[in-house]
Protein backbone atom coordinates (compact mmCIF):
# COMPACT_ATOMS: atom_id res chain seq x y z
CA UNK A 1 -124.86 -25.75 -77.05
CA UNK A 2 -123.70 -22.05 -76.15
CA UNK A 3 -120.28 -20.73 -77.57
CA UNK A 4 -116.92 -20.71 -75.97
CA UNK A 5 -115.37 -17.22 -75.90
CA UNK A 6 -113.59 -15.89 -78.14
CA UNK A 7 -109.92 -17.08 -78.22
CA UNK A 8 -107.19 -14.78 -77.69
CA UNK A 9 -105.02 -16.64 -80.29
CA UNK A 10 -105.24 -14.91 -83.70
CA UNK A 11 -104.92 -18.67 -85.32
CA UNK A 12 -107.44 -19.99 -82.73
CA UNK A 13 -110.03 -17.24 -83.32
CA UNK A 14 -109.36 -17.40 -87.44
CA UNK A 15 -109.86 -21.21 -88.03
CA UNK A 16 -112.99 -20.45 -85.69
CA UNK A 17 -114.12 -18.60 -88.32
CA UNK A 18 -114.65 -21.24 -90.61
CA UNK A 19 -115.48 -24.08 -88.51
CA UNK A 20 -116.62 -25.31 -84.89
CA UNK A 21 -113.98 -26.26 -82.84
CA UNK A 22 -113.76 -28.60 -80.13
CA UNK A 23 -112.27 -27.72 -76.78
CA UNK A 24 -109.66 -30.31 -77.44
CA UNK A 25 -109.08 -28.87 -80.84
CA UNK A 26 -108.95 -25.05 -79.76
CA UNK A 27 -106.28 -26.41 -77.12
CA UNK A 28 -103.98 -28.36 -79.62
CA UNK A 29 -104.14 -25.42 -82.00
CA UNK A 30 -103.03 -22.99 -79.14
CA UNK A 31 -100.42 -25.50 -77.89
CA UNK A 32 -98.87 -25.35 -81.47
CA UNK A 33 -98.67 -21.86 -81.40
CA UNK A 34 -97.15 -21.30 -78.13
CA UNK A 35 -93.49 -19.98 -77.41
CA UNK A 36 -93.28 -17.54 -80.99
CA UNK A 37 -90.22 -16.48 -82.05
CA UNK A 38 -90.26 -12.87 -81.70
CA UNK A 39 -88.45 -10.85 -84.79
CA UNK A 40 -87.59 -7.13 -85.38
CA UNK A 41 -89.37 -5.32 -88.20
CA UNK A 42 -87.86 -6.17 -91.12
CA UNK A 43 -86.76 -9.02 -90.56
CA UNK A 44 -86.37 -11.35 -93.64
CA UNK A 45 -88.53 -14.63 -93.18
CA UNK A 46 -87.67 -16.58 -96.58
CA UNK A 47 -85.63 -15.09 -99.31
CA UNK A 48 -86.36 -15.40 -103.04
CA UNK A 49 -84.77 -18.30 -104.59
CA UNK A 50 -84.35 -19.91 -100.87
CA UNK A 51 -86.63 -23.47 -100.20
CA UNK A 52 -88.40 -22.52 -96.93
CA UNK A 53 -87.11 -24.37 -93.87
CA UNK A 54 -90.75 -24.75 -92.68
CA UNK A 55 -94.20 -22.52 -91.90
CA UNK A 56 -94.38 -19.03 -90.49
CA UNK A 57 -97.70 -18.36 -88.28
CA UNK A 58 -98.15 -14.18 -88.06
CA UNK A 59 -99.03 -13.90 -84.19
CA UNK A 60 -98.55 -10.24 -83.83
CA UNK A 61 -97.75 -7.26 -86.45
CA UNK A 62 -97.85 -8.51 -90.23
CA UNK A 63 -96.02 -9.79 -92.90
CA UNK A 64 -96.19 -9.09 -96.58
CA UNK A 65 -94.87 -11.79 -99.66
CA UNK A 66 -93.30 -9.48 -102.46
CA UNK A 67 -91.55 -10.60 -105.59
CA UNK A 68 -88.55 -8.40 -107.07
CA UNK A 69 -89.63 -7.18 -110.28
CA UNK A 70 -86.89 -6.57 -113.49
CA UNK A 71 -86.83 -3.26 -112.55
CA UNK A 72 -85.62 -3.62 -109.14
CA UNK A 73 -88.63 -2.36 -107.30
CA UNK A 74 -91.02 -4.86 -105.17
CA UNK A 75 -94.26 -6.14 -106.69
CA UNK A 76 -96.24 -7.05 -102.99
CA UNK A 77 -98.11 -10.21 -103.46
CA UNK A 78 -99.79 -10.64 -100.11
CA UNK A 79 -100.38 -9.46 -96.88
CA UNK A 80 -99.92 -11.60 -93.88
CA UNK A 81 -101.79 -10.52 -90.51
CA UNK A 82 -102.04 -11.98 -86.90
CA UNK A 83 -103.56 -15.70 -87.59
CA UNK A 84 -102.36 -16.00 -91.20
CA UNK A 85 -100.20 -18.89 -91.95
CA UNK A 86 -97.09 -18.18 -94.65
CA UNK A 87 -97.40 -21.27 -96.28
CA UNK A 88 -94.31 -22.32 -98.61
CA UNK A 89 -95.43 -23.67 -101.62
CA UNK A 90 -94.44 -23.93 -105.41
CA UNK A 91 -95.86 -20.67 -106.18
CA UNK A 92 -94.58 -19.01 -103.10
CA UNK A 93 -90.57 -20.08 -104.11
CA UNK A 94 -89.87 -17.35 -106.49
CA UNK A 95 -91.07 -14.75 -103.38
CA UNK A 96 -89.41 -13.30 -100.18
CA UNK A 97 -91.25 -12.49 -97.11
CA UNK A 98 -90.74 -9.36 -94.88
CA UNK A 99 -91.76 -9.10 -91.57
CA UNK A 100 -93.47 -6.07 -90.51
CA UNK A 101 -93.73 -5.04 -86.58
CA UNK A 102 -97.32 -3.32 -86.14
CA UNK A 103 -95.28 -1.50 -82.92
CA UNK A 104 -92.11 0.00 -81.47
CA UNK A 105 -90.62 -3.63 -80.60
CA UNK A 106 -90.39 -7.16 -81.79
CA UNK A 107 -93.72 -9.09 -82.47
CA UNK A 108 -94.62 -12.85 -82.51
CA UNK A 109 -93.82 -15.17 -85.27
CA UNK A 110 -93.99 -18.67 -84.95
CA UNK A 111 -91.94 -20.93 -87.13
């Protein structure tokens, strides 16, 4: 069996790396992360102390999780880049997430 090419979707191409996916299954995946929401740099994804309304894929640019430390300065937490899925959980409530542009203009979230 030879290998498809490479997938030009960053989700696509990650979950690639860990397993073998089926045409069918590279197609649903890119299908789910068609039409992204594009956002400025800086824009605020979740807030600490906010319940995420659902799950943010990083198409283009990156994202970082930070939490506010007593001090008042950020404490970054994680990094999100283009394939990396900002998954709400119970650890991740007590965060906020920051959308970073990696260019001049908006970039590609979907969520």
């Amino acid at each position: 069996m030879t290998n498809p090419a490479p997938s030009s979707n960053p989700f696509v191409r990650k979950i690639e790396g860990f397993v073998s996916l089926t045409d069918e299954e590279r197609t649903a995946l890119a299908e789910a992360s068609a039409s992204p929401r594009m956002v400025k740099a800086g824009t605020m994804l979740v807030e600490e102390g906010q319940s995420p309304r659902g799950v943010h894929l990083i198409l283009e640019g990156m994202a970082y999780r930070y939490k506010l430390r007593a001090n008042g300065r950020r404490q970054i937490t994680a990094y999100l880049v283009p394939g990396d899925l900002g998954c709400p959980s119970s650890d991740d409530l007590g965060h906020s997430a920051v959308f970073r542009s990696g260019g001049s203009g908006p970039s590609g979230v979907r969520g």
